[in-house]
N, C-alpha and C. Protein backbone atom coordinates (compact mmCIF):
# COMPACT_ATOMS: atom_id res chain seq x y z
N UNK A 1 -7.79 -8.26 66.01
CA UNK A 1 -8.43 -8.29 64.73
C UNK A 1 -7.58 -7.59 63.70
N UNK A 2 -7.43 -8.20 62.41
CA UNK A 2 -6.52 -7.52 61.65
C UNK A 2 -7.53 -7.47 60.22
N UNK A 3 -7.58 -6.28 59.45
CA UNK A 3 -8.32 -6.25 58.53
C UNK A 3 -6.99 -6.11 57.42
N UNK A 4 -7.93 -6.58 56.84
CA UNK A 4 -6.76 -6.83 55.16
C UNK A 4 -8.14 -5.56 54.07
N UNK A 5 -7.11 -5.04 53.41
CA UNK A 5 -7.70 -3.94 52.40
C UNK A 5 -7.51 -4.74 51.05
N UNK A 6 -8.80 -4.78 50.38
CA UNK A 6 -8.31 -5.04 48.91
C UNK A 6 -8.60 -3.93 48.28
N UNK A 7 -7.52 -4.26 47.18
CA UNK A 7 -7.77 -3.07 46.11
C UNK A 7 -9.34 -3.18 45.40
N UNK A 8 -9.62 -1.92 44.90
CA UNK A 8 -11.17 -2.04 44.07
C UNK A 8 -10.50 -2.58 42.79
N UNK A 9 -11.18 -3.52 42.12
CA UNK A 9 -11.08 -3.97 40.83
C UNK A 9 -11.55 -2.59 39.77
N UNK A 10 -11.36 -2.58 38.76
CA UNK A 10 -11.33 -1.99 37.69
C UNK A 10 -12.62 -2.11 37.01
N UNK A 11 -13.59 -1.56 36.49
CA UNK A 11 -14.54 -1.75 35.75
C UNK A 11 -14.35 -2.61 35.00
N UNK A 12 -15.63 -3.36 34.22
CA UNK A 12 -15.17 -3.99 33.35
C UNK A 12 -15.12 -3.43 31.80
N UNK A 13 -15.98 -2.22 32.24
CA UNK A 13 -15.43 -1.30 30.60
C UNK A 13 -14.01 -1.26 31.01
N UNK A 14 -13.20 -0.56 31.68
CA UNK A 14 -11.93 -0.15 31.94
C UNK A 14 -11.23 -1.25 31.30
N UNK A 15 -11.32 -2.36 32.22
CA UNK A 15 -10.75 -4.17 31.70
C UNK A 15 -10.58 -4.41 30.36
N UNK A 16 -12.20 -4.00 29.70
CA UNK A 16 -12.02 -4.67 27.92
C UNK A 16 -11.05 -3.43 27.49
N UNK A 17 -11.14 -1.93 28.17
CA UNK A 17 -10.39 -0.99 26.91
C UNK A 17 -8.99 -1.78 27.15
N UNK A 18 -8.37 -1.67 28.62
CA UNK A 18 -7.16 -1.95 28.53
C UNK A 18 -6.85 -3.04 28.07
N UNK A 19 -7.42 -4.37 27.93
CA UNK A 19 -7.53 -5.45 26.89
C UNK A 19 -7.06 -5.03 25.36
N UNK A 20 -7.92 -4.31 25.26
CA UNK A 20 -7.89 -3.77 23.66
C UNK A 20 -6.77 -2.85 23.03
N UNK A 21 -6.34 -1.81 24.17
CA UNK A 21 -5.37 -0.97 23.92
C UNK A 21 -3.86 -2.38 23.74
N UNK A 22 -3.71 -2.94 24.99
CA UNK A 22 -2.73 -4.43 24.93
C UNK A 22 -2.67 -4.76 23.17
N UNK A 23 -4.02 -5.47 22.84
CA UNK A 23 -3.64 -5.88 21.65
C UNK A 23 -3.97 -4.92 20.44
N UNK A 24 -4.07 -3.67 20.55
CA UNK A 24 -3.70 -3.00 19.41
C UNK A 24 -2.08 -2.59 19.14
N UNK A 25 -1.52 -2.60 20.88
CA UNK A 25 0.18 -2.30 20.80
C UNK A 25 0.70 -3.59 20.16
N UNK A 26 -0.14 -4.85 20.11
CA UNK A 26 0.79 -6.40 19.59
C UNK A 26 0.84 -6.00 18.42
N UNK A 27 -0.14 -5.62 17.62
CA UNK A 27 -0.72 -5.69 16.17
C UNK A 27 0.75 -4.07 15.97
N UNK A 28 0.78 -3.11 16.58
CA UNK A 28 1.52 -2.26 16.19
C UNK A 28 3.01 -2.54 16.49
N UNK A 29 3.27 -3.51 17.20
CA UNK A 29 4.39 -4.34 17.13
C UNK A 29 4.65 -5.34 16.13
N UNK A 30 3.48 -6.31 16.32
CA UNK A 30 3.82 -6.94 14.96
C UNK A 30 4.01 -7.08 13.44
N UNK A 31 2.80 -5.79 13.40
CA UNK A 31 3.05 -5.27 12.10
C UNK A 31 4.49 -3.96 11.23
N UNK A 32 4.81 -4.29 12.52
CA UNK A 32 5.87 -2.75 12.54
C UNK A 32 5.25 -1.53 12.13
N UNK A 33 4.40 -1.33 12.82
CA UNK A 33 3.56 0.11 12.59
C UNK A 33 4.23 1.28 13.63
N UNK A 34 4.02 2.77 12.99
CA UNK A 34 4.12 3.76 14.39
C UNK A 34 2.84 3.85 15.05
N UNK A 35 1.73 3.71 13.98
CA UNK A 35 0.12 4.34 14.89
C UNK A 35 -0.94 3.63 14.49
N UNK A 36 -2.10 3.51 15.33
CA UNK A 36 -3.21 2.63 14.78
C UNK A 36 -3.78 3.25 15.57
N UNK A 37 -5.19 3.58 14.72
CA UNK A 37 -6.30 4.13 15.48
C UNK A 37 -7.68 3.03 15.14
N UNK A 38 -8.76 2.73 16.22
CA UNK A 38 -9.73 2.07 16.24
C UNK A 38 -10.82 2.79 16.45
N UNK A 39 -11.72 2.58 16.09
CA UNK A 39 -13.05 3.71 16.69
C UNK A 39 -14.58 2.05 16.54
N UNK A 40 -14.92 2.35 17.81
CA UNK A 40 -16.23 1.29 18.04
C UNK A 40 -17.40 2.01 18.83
N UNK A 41 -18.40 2.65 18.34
CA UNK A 41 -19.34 3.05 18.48
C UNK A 41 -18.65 4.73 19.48
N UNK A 42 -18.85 4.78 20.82
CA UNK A 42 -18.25 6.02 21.13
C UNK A 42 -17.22 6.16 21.78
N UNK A 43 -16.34 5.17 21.57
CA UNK A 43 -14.61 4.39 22.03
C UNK A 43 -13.82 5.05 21.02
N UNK A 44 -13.34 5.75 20.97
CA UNK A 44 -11.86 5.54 20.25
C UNK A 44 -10.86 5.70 20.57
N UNK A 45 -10.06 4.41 20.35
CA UNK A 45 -8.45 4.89 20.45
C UNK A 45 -7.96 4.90 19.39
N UNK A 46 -6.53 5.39 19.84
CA UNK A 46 -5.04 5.96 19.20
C UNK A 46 -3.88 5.54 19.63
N UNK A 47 -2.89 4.47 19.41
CA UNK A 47 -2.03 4.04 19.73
C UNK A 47 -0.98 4.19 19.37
N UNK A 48 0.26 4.81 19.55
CA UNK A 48 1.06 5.59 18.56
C UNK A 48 2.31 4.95 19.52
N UNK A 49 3.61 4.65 18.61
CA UNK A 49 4.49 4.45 18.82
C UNK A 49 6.05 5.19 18.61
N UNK A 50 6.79 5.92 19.19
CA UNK A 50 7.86 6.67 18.72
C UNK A 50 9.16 6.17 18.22
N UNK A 51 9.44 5.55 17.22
CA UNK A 51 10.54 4.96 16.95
C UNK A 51 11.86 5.89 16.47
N UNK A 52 12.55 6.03 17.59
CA UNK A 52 13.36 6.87 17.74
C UNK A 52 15.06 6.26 18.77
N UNK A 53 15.65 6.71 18.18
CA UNK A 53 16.99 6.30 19.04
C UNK A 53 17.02 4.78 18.65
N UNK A 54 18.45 4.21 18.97
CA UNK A 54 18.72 3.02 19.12
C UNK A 54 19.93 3.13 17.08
N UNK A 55 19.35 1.71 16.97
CA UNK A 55 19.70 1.79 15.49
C UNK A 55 18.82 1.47 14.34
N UNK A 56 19.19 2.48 13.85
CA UNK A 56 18.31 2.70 12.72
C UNK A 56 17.95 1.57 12.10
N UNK A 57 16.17 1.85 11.31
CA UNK A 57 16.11 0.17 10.79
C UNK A 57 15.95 0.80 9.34
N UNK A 58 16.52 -0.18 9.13
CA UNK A 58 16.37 -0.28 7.11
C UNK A 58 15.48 -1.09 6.80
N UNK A 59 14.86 -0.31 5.65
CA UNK A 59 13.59 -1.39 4.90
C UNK A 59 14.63 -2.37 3.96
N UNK A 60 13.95 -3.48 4.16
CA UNK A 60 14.33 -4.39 3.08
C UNK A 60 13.97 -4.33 1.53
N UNK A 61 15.43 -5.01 0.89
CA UNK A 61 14.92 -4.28 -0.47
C UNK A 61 14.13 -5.24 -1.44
N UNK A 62 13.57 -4.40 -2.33
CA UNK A 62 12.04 -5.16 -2.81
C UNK A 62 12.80 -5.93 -3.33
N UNK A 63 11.88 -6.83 -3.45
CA UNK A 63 11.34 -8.48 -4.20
C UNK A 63 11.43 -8.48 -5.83
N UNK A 64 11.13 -7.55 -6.36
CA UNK A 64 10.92 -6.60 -7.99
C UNK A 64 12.10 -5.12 -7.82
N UNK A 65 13.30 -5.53 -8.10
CA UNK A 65 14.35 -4.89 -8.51
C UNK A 65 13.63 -3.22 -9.78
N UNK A 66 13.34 -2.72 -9.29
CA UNK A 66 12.96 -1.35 -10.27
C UNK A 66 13.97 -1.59 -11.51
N UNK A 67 13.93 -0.99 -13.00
CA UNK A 67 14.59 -0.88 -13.99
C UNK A 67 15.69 0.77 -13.47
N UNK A 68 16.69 0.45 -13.76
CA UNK A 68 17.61 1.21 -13.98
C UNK A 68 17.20 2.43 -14.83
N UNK A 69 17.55 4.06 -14.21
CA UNK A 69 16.83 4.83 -14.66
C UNK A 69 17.31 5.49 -16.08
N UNK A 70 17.91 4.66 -16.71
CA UNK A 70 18.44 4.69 -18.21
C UNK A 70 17.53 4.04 -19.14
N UNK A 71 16.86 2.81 -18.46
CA UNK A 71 16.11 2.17 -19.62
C UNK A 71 14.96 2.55 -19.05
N UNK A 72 13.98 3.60 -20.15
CA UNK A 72 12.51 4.03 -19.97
C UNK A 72 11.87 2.80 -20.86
N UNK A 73 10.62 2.70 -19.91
CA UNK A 73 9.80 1.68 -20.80
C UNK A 73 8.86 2.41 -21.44
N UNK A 74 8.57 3.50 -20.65
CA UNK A 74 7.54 4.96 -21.45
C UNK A 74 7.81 6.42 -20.41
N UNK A 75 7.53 7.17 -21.27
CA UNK A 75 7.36 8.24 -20.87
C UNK A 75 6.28 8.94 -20.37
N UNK A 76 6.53 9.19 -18.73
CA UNK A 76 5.59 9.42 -18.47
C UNK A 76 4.47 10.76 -18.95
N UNK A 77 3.58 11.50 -19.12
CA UNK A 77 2.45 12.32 -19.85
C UNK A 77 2.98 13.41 -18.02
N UNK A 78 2.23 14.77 -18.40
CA UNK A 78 2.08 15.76 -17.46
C UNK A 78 1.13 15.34 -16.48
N UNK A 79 0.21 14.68 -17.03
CA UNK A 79 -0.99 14.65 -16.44
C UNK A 79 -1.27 12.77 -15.64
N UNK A 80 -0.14 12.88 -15.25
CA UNK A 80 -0.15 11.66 -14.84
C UNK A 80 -0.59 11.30 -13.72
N UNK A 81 -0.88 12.32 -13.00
CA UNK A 81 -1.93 12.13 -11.44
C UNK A 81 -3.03 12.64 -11.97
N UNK A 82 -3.37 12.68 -13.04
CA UNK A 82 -4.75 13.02 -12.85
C UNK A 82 -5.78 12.10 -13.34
N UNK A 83 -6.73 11.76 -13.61
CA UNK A 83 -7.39 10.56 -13.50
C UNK A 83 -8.92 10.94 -14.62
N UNK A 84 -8.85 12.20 -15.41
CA UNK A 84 -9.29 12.57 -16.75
C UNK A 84 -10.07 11.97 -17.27
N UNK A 85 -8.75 11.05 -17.57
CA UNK A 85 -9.54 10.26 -18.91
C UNK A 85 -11.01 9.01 -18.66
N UNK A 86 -11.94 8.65 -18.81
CA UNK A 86 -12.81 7.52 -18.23
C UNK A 86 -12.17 6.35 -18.61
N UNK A 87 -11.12 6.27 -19.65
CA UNK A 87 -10.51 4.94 -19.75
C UNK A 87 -9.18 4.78 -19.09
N UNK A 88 -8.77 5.30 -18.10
CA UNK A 88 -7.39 5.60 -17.44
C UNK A 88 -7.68 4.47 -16.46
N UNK A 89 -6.84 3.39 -15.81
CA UNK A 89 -7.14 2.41 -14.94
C UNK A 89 -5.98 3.49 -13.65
N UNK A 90 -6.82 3.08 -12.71
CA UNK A 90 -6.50 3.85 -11.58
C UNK A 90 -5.75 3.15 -10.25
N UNK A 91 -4.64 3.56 -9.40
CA UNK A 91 -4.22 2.80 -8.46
C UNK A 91 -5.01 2.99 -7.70
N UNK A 92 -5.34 1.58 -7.09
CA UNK A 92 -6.43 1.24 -6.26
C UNK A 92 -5.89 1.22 -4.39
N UNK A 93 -4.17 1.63 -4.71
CA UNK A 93 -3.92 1.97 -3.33
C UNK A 93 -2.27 3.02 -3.57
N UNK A 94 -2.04 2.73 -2.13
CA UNK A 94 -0.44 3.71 -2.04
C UNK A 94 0.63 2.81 -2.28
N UNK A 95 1.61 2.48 -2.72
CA UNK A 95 2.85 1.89 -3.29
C UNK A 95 3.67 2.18 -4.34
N UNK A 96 4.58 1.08 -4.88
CA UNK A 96 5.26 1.54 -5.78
C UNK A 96 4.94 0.44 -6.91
N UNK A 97 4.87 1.51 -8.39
CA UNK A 97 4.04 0.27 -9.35
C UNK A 97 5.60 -0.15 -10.09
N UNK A 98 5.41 -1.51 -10.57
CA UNK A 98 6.30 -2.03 -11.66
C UNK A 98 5.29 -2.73 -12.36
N UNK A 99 6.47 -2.10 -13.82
CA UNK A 99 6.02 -2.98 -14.98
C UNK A 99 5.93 -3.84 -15.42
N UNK A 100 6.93 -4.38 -14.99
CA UNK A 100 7.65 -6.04 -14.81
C UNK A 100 7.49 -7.08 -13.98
N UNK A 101 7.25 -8.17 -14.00
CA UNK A 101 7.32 -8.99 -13.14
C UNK A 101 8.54 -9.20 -12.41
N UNK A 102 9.84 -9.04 -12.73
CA UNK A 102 11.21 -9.02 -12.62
C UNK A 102 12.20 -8.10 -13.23
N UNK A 103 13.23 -7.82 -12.75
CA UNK A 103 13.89 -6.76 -13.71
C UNK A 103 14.13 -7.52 -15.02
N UNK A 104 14.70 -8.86 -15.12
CA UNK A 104 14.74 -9.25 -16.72
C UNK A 104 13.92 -9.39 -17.36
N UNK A 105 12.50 -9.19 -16.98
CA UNK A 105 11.13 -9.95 -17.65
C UNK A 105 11.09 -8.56 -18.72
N UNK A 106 10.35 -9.06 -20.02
CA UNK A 106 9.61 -7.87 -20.57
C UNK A 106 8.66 -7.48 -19.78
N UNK A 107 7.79 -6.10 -20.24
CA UNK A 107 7.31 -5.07 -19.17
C UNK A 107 5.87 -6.02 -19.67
N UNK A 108 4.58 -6.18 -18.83
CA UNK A 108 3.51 -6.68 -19.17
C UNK A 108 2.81 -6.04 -20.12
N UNK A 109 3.27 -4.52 -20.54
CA UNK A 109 2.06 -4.34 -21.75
C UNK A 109 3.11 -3.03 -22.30
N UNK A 110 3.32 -2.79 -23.48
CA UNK A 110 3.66 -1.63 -23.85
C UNK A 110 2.54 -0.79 -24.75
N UNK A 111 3.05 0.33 -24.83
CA UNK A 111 1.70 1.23 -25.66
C UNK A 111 1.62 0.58 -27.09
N UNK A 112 0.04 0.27 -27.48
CA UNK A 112 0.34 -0.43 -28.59
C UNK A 112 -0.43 -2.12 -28.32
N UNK A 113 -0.37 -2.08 -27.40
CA UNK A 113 -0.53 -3.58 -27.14
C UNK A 113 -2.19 -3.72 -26.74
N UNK A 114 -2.66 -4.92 -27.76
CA UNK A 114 -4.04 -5.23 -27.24
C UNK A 114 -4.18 -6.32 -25.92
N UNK A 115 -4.84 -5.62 -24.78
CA UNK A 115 -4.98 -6.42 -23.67
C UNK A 115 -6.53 -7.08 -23.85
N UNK A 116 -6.99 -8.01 -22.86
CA UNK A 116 -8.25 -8.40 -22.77
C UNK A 116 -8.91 -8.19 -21.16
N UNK A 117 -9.93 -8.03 -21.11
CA UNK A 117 -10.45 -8.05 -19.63
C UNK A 117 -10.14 -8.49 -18.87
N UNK A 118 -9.49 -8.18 -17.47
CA UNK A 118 -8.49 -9.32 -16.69
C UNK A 118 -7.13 -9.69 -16.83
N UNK A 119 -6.63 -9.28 -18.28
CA UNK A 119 -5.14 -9.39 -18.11
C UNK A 119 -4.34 -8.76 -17.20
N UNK A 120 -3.24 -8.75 -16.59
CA UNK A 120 -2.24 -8.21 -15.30
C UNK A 120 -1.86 -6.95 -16.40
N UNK A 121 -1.57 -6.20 -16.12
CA UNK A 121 -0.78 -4.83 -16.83
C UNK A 121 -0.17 -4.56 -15.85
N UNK A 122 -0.06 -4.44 -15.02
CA UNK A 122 1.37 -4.01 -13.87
C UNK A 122 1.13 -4.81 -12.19
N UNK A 123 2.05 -4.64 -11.56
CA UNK A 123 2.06 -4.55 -10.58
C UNK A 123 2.03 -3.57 -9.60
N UNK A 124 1.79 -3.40 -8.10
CA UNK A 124 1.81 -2.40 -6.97
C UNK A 124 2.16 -2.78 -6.23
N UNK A 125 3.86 -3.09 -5.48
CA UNK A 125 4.05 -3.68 -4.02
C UNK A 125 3.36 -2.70 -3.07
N UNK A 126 2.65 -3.05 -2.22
CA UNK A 126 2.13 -2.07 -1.14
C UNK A 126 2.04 -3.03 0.28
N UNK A 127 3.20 -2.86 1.53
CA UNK A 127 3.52 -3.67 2.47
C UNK A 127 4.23 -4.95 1.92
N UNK A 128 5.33 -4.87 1.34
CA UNK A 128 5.69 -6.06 0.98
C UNK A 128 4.73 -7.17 0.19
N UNK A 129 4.16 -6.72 -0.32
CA UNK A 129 3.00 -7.62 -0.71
C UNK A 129 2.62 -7.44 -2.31
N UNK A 130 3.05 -8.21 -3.72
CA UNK A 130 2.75 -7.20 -4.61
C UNK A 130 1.76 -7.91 -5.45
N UNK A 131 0.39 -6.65 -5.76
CA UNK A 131 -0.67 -6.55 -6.13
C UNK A 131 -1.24 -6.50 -7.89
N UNK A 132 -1.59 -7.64 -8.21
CA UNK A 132 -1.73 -7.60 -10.07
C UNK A 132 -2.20 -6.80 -9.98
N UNK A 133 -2.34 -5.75 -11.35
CA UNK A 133 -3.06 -4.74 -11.56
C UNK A 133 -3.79 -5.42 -12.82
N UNK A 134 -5.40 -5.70 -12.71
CA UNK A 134 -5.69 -5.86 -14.12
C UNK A 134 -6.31 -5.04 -15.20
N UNK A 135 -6.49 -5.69 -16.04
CA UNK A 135 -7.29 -4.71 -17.16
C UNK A 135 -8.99 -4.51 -16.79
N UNK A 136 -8.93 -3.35 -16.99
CA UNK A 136 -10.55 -3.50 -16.44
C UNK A 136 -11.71 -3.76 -17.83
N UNK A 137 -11.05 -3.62 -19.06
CA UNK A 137 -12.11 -3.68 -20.54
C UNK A 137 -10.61 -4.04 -20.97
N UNK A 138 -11.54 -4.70 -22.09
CA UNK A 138 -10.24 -5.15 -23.43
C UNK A 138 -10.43 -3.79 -24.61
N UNK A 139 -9.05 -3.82 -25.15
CA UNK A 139 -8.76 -2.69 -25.97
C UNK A 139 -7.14 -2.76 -25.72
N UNK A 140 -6.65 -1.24 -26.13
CA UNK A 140 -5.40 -1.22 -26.82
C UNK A 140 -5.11 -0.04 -25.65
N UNK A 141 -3.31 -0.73 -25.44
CA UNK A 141 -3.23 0.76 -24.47
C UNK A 141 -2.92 1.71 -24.96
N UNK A 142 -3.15 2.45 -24.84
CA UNK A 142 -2.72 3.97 -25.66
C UNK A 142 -1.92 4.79 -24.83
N UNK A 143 -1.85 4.78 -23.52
CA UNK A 143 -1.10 5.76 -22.69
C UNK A 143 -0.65 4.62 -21.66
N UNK A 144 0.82 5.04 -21.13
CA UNK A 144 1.63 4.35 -19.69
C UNK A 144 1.88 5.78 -19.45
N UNK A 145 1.25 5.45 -18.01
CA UNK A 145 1.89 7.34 -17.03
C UNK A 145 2.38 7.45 -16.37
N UNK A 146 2.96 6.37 -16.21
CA UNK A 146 3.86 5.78 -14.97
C UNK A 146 5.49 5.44 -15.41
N UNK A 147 6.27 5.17 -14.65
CA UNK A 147 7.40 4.41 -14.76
C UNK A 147 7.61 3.32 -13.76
N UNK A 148 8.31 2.61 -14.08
CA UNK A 148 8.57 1.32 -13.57
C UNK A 148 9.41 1.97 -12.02
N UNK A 149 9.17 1.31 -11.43
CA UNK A 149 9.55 1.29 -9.66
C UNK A 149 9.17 2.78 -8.96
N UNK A 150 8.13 3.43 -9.88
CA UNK A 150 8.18 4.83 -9.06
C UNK A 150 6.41 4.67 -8.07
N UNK A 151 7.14 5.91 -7.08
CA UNK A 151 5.73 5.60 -6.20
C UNK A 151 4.76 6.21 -6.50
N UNK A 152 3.29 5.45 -6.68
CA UNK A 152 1.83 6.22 -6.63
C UNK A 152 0.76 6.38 -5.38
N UNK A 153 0.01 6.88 -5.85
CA UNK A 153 -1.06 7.43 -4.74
C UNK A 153 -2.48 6.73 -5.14
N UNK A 154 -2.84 6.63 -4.32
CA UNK A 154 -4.63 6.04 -3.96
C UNK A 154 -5.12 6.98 -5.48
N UNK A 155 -5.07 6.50 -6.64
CA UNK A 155 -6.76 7.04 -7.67
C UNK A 155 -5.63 8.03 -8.52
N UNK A 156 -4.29 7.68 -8.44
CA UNK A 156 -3.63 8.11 -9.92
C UNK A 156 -3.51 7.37 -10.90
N UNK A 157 -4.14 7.59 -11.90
CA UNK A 157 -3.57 7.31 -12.99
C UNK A 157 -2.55 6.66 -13.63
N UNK A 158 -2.95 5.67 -14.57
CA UNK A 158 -1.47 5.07 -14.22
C UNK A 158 -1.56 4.00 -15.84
N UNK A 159 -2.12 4.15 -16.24
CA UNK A 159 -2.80 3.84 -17.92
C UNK A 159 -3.59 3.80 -18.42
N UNK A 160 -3.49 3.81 -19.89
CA UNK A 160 -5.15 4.09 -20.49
C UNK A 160 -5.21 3.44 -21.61
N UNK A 161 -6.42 2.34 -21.47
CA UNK A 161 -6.65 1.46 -22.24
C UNK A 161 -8.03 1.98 -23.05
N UNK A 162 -7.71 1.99 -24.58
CA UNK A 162 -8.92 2.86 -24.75
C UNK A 162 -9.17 1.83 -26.24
């Protein structure tokens, strides 16, 4: 008589996490991420990747060429992260804003200029991806706090249409 041993199978909680952990590493592969965290009721993971050694990767360069730091389109104010004013339109994420649609284009609004509800006033590449910024009320801008190709933060400030 010869007995054969099988292995015990794996739970099937065990099964779906390691399922899940699998395709959170695709998504952090595919997206070229270092870390992604998930949380589903009292599950959470953390998937973190060390990109280290080998050869170095370079970001590719943007799509919207920044203006050369000789030609100001405005000057930026002190208070340009701060978010003060109730007519200040605010970055709605992390990236880098331009003024321009292109480096040869004129800038979409200079101080001075009457916009209408919905017009584009800048851009935000954030992931390769770049984001109209519109007018949120019509009026006149009175303040740019920004410069063209520089980086902002989630809820700075970044003009004021008053």
């Amino acid at each position: 008589m010869t007995s054969k041993s099988r292995a015990k199978k794996p739970t099937n909680s065990r099964t779906s996490e390691t399922k899940l952990i699998k395709e959170l590493a695709k998504i952090l592969d595919a997206e070229n991420l270092s870390e992604i965290e998930m949380e589903k009721g009292d599950l959470r993971l953390r998937v973190t990747r060390q990109l280290s050694g080998g050869i170095p990767i370079a970001a590719a360069p943007p799509l919207v060429a920044p203006v050369a730091p000789t030609t100001s389109i405005a000057e930026p104010t002190k208070d340009a992260h701060l978010a003060d004013d109730a007519d200040a339109i605010t970055s709605p994420m992390v990236g880098t804003v331009y003024l321009r649609s292109n480096p040869d284009a004129d800038p979409f609004v200079k101080v001075g200029d009457s916009v209408k509800q919905g017009d584009t006033v800048l851009l935000i590449e954030a992931m390769k991806t770049f984001n109209p910024i519109k007018a949120e009320t019509s009026g006149t801008v009175s303040k740019i706090l920004v410069e063209d190709g520089q980086p902002v933060e989630f809820g700075e400030a970044l003009l004021v249409i008053s």
